[in-house]
N, C-alpha and C. Protein backbone atom coordinates (compact mmCIF):
# COMPACT_ATOMS: atom_id res chain seq x y z
N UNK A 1 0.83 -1.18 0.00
CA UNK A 1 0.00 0.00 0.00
C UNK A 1 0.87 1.24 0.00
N UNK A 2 0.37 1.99 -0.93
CA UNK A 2 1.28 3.55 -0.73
C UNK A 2 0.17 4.33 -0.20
N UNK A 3 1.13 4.76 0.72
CA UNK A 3 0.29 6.24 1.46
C UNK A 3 0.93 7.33 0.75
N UNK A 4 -0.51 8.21 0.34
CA UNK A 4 0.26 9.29 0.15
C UNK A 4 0.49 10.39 0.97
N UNK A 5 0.76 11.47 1.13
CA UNK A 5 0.76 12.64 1.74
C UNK A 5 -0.04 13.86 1.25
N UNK A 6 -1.17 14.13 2.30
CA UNK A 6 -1.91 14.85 1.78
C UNK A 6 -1.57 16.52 2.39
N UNK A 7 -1.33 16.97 1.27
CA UNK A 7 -0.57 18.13 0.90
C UNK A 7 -1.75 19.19 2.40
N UNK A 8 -1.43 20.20 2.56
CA UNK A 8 -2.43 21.46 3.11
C UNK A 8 -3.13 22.26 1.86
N UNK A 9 -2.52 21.90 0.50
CA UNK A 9 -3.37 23.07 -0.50
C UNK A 9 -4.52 22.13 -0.81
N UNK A 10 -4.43 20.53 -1.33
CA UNK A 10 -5.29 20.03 -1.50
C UNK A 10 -6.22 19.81 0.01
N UNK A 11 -5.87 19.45 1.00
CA UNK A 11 -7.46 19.76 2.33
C UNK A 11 -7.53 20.59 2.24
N UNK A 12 -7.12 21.83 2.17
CA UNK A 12 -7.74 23.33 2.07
C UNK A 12 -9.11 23.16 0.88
N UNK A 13 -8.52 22.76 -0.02
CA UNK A 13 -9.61 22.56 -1.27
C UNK A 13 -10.63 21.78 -1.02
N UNK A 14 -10.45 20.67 -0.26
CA UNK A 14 -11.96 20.11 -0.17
C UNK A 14 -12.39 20.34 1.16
N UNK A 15 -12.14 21.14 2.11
CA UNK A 15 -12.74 21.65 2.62
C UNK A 15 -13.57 22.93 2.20
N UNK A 16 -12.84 23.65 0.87
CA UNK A 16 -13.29 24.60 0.59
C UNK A 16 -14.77 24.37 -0.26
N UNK A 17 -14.20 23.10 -0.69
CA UNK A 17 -15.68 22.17 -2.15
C UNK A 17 -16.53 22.10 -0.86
N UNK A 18 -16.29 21.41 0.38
CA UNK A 18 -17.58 21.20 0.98
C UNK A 18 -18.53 22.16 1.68
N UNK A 19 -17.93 23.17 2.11
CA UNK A 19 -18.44 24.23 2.44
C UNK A 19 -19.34 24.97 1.55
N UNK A 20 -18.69 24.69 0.57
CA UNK A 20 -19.51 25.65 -0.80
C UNK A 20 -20.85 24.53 -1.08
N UNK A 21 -20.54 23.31 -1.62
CA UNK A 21 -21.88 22.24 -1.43
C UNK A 21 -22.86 22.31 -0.15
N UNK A 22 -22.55 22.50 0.87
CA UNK A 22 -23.59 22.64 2.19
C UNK A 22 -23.92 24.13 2.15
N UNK A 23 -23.33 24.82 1.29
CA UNK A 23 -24.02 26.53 1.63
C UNK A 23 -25.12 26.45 -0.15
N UNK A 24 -24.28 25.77 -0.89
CA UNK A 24 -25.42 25.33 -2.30
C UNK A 24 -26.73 25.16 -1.89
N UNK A 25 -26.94 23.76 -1.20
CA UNK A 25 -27.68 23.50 -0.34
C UNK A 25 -28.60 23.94 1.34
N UNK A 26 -27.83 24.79 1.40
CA UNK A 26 -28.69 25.67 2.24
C UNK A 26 -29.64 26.78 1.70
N UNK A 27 -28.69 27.24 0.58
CA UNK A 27 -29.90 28.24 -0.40
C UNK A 27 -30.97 27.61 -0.89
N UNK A 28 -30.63 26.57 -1.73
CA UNK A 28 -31.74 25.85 -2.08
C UNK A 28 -32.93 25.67 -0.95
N UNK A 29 -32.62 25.15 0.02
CA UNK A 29 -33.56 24.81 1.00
C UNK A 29 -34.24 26.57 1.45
N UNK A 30 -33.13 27.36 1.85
CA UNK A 30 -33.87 28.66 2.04
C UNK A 30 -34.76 29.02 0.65
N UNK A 31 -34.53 28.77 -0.88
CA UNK A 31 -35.66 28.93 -1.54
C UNK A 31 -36.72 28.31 -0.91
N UNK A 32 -36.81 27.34 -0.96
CA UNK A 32 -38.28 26.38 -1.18
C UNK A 32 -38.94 27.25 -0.04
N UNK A 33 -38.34 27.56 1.12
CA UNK A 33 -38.89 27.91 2.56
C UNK A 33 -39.75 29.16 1.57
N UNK A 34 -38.93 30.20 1.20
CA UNK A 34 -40.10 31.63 0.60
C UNK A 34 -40.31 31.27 0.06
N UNK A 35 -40.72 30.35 -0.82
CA UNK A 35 -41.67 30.00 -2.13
C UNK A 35 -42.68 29.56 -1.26
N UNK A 36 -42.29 28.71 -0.08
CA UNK A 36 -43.78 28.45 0.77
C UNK A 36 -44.75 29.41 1.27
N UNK A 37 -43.43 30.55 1.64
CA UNK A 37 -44.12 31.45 2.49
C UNK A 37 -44.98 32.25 1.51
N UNK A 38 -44.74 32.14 0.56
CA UNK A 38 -45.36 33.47 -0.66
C UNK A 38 -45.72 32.43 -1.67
N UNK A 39 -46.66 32.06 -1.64
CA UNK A 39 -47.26 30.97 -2.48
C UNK A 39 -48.08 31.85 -4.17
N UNK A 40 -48.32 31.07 -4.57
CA UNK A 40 -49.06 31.94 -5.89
C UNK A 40 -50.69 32.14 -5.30
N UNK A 41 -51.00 32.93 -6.08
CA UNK A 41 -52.05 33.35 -5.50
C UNK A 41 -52.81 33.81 -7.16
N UNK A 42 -54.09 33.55 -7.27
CA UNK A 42 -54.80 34.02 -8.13
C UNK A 42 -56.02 34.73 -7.81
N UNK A 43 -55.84 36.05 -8.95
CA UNK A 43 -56.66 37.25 -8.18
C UNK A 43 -57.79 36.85 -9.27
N UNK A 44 -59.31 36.73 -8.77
CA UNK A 44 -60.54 36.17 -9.58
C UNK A 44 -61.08 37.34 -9.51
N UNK A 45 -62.20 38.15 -10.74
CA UNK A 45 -62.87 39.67 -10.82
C UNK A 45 -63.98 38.59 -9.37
N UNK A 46 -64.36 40.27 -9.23
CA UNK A 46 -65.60 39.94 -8.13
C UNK A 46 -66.73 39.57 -8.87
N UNK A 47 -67.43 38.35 -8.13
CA UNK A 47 -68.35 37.36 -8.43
C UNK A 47 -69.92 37.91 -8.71
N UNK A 48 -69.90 39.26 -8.07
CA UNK A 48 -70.95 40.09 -8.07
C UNK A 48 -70.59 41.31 -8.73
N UNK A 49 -71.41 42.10 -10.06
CA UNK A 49 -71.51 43.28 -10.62
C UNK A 49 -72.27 44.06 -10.66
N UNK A 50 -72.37 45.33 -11.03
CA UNK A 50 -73.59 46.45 -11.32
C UNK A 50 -73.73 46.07 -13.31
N UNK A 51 -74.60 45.72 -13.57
CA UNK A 51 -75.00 45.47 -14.92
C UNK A 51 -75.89 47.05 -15.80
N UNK A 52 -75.79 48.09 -14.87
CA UNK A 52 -76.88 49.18 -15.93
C UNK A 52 -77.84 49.16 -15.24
N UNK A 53 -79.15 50.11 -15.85
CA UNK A 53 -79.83 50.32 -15.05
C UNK A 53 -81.06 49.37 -16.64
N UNK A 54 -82.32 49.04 -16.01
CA UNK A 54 -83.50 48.19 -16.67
C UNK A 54 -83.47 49.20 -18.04
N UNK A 55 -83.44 50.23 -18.05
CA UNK A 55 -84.27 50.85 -19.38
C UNK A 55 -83.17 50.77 -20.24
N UNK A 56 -81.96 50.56 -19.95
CA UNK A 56 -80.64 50.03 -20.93
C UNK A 56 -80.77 48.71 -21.91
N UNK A 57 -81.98 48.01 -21.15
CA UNK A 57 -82.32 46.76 -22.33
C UNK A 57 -83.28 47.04 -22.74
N UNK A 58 -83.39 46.72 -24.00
CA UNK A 58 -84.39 46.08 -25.31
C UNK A 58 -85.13 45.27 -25.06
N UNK A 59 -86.91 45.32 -24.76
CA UNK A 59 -87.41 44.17 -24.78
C UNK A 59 -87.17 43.11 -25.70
N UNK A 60 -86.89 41.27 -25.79
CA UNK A 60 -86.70 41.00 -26.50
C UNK A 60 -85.44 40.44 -27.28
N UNK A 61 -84.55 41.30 -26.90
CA UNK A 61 -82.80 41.34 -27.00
C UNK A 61 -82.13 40.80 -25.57
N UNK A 62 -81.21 40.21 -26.31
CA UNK A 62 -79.41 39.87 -25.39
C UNK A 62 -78.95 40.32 -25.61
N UNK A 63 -78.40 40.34 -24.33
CA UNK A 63 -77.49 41.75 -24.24
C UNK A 63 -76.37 41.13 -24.37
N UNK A 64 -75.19 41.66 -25.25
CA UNK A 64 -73.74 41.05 -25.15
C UNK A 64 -72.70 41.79 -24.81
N UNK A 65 -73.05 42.67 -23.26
CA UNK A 65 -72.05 43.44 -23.05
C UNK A 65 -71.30 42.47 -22.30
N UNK A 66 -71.91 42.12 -21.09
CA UNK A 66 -71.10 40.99 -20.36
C UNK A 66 -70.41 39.68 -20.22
N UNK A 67 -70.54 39.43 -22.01
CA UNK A 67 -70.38 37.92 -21.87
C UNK A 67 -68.42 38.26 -21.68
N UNK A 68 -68.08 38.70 -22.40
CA UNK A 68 -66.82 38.57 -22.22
C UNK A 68 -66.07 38.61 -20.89
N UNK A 69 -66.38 39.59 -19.72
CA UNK A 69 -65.83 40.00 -18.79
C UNK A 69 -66.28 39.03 -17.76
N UNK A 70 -68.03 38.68 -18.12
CA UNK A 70 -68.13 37.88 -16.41
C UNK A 70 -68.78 36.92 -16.78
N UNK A 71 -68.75 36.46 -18.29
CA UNK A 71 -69.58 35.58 -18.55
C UNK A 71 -71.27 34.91 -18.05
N UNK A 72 -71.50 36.46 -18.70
CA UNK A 72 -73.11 36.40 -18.55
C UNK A 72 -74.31 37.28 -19.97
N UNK A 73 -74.91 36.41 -19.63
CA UNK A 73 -75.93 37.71 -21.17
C UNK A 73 -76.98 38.03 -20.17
N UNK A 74 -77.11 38.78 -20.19
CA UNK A 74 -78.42 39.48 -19.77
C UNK A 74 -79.76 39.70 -20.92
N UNK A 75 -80.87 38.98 -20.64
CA UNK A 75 -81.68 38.72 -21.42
C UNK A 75 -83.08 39.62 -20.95
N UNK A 76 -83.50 40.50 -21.88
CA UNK A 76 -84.65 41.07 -21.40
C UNK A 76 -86.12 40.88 -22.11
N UNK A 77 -87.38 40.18 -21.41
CA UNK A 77 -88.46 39.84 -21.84
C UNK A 77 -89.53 40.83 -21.72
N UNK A 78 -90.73 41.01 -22.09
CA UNK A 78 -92.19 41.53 -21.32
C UNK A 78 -91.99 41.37 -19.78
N UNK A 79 -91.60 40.28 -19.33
CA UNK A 79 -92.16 40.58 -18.32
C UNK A 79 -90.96 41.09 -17.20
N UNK A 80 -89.52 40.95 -17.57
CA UNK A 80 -88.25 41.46 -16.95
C UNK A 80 -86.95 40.79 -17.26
N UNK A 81 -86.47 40.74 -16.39
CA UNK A 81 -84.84 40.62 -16.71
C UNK A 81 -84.52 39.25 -16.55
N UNK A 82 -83.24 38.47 -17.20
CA UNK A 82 -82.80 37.30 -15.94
C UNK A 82 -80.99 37.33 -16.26
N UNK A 83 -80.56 36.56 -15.62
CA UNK A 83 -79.12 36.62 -16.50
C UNK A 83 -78.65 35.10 -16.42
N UNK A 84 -78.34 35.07 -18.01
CA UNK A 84 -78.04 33.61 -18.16
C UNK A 84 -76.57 33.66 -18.30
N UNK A 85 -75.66 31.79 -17.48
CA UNK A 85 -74.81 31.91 -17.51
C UNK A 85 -74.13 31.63 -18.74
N UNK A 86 -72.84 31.97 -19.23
CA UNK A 86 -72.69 31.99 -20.95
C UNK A 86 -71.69 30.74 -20.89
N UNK A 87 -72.00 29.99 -20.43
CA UNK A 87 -71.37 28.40 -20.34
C UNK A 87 -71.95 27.20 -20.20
N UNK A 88 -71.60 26.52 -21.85
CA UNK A 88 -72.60 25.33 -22.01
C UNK A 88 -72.48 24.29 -20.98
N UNK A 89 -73.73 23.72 -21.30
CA UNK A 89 -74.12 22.70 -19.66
C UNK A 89 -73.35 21.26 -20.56
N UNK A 90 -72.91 21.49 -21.23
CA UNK A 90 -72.25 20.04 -22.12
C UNK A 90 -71.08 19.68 -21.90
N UNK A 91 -70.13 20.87 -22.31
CA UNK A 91 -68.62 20.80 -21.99
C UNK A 91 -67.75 21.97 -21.28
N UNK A 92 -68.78 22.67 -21.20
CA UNK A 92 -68.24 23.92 -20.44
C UNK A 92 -67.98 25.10 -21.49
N UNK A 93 -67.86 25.17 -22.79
CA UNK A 93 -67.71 25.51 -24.08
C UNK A 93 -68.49 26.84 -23.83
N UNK A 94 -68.20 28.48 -24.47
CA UNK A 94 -69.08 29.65 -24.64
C UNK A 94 -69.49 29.70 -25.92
N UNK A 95 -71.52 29.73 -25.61
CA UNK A 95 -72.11 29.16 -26.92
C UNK A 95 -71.83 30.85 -27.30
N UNK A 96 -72.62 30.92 -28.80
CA UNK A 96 -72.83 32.57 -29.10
C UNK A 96 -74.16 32.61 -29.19
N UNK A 97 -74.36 33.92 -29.54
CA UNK A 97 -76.07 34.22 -29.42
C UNK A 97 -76.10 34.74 -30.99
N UNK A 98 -77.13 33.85 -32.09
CA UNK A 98 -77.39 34.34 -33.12
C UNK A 98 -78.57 35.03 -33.08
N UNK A 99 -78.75 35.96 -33.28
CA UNK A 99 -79.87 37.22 -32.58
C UNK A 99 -80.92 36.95 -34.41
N UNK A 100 -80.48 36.37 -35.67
CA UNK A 100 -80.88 36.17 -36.52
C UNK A 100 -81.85 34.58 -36.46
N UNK A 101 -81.45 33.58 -35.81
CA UNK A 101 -82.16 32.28 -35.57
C UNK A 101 -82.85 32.65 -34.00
N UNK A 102 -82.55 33.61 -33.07
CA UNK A 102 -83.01 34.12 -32.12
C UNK A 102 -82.75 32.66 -31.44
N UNK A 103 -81.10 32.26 -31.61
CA UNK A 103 -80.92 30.78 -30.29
C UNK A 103 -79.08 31.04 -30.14
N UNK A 104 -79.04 30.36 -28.46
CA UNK A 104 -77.61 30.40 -28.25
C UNK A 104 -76.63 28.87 -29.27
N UNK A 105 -75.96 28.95 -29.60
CA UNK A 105 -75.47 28.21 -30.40
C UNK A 105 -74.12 28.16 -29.77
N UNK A 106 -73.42 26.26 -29.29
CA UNK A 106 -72.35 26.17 -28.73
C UNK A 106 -71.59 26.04 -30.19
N UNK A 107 -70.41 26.49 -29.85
CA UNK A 107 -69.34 26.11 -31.56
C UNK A 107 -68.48 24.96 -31.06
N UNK A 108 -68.72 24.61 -30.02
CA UNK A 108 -67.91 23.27 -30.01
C UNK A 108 -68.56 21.80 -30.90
N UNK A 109 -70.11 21.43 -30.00
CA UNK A 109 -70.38 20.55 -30.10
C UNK A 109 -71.51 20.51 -30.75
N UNK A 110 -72.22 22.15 -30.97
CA UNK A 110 -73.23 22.33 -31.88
C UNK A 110 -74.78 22.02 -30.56
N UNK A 111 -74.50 22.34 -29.56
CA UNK A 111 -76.00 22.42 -28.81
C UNK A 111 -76.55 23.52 -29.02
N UNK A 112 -77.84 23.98 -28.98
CA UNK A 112 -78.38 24.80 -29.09
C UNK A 112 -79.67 25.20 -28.09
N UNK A 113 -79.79 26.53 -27.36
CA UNK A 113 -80.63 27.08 -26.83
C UNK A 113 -81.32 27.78 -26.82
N UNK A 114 -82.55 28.04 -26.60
CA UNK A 114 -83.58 28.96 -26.92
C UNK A 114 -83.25 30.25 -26.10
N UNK A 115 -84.71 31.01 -26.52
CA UNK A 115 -84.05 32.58 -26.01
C UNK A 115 -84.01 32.62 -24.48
N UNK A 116 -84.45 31.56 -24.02
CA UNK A 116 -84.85 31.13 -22.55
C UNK A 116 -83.75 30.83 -22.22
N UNK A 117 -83.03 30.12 -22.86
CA UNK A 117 -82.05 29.19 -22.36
C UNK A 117 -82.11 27.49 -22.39
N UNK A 118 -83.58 27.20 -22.24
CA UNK A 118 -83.82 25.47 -22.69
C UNK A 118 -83.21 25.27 -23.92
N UNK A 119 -82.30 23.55 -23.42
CA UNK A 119 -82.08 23.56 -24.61
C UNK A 119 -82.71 22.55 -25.71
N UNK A 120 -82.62 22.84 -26.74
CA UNK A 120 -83.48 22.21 -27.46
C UNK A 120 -82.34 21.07 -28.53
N UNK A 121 -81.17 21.09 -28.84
CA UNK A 121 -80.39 20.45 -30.36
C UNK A 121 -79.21 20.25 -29.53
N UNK A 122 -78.53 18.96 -29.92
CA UNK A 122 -77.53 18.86 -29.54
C UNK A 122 -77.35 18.24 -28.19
N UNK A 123 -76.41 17.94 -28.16
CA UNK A 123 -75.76 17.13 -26.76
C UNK A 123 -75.65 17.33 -25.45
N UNK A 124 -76.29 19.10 -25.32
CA UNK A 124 -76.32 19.85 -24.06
C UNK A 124 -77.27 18.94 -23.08
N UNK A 125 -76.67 18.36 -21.79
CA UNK A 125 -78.40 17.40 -20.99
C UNK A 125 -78.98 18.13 -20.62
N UNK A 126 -78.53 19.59 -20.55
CA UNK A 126 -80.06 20.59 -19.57
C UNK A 126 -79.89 22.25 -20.02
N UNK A 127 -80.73 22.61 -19.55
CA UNK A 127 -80.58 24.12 -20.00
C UNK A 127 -79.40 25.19 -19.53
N UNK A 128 -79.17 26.22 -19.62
CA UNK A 128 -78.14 26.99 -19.14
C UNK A 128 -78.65 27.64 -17.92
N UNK A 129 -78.00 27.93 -17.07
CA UNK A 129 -78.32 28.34 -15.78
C UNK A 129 -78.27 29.94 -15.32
N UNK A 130 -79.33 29.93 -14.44
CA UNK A 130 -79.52 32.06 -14.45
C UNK A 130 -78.59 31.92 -13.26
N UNK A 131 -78.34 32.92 -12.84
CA UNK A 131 -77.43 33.72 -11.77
C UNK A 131 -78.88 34.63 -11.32
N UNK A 132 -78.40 34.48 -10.07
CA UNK A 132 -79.05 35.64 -8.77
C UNK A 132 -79.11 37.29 -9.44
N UNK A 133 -80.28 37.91 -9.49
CA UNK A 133 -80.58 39.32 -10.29
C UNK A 133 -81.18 39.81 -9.14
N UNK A 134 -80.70 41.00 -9.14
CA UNK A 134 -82.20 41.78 -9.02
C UNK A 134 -81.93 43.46 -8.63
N UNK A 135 -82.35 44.41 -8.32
CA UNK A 135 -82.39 45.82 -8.28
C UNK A 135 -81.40 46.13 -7.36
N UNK A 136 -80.84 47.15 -7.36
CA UNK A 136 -79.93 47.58 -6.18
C UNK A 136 -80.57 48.65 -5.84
N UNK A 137 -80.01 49.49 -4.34
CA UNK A 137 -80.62 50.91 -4.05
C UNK A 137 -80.62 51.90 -4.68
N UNK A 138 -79.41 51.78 -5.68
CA UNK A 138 -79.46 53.20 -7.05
C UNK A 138 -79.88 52.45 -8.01
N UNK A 139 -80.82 51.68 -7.67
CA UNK A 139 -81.43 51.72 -9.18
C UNK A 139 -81.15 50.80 -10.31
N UNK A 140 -79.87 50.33 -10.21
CA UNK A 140 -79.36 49.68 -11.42
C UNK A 140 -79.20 48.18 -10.75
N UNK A 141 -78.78 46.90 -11.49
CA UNK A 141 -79.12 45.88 -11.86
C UNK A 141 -78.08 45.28 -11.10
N UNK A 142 -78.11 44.72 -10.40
CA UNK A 142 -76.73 43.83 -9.55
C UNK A 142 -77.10 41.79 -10.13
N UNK A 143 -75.95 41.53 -10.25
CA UNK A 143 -75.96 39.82 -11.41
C UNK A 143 -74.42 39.93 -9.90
N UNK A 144 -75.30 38.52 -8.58
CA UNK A 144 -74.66 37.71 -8.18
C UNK A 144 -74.31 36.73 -8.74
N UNK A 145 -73.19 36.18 -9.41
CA UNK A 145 -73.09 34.93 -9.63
C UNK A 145 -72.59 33.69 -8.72
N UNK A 146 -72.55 33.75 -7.49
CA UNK A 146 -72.45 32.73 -6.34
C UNK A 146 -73.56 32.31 -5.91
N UNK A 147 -74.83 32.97 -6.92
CA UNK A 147 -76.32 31.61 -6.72
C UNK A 147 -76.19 31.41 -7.67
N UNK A 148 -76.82 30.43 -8.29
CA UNK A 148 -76.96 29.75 -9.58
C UNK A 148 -78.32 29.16 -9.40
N UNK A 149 -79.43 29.14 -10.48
CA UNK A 149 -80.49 28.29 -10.74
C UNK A 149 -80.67 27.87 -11.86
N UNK A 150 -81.02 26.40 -11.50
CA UNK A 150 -81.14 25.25 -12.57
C UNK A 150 -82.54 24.87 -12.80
N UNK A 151 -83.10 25.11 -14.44
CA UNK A 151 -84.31 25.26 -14.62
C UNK A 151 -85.03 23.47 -13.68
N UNK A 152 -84.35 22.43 -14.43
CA UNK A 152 -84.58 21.26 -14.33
C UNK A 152 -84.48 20.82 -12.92
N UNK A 153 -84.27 21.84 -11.66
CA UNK A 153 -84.28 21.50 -10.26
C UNK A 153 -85.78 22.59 -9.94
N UNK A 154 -86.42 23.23 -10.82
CA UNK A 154 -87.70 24.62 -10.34
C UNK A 154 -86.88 25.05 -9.96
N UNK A 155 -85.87 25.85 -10.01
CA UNK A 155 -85.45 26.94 -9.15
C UNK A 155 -85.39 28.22 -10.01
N UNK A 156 -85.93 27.84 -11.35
CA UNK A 156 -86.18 29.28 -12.09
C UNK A 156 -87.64 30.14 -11.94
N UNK A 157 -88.34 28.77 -10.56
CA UNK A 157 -89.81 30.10 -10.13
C UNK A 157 -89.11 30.89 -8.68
N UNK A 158 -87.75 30.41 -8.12
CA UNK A 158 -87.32 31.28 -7.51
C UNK A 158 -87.35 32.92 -7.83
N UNK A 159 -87.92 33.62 -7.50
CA UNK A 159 -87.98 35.38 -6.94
C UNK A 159 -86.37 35.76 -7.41
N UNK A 160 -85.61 35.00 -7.31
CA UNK A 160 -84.33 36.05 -6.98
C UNK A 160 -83.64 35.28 -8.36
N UNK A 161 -84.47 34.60 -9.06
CA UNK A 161 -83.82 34.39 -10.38
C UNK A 161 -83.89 34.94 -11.41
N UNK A 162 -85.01 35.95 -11.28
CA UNK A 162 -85.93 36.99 -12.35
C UNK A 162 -85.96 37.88 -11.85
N UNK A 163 -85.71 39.19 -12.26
CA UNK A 163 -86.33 40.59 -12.07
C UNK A 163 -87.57 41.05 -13.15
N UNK A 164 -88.66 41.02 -11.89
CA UNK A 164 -89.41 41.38 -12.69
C UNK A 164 -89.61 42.81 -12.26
N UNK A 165 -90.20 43.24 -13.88
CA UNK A 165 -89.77 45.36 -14.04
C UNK A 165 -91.51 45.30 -14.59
């Protein structure tokens, strides 16, 4: 067996490698720690809006100001308001509103809904669902969307699914 002689420049050096590997490793570990502490976070618009005031709709007409922002149409009849949600009950898919066949039309899968929202063509199993409406103290139109009513449960003779004007 040969022994060798281990110089002071070479232990200097791997003492110097190991120090640097356990401080590598201490950063690393101090990342993960603030990545815990400060996690991601996703900021969602508020679930509830002011939609206008009633005389802003068209008897008759959908409205397509909101579909983009909160995904909703606001639909106005004779007898008042409701707001339907703008996401098919099939695949989750945003139908459009052909205001010329007077029906919502999905472009995915081709379901189709009346001006109501029942649907009538296509693969959709149930109608599209209203969101919570109704008047605020100034007057104009507040669309909760943290209720939801589903025609096919009666919850569209719910009061707070319709504004009636």
């Amino acid at each position: 067996m040969s022994k060798e002689k281990v110089t002071r420049r070479v232990f200097v050096s791997w003492i110097f490698l190991g120090w640097t590997l356990f401080l590598a490793c201490l950063g690393g570990l101090g990342t993960m720690l603030l990545r815990y502490l400060f996690p991601n976070v996703l900021f969602e618009p508020s679930q509830s809006f002011k939609a206008g005031y009633p005389e802003n709709y068209a008897v008759g007409e959908v409205s397509l100001l909101w579909k983009s922002k909160h995904g909703v149409w606001i639909v106005r009849t004779a007898e008042g308001l409701y707001a339907l949600s703008a996401v098919c009950t099939h695949l989750g898919c945003t139908p459009n509103w052909l205001s010329g066949e007077k029906k919502f039309k999905c472009p995915c899968h081709g379901s189709g809904f009346r001006f109501s929202g029942i649907n009538f063509e296509g693969p959709a199993p149930r109608p599209l669902e209203r969101f919570k409406i109704l008047l605020g103290d100034d007057g104009q139109i507040l669309v909760d969307k943290t209720k939801k009513f589903q025609q096919e449960k009666g919850e569209w003779n719910d009061p707070a699914s319709f504004l009636a004007i």
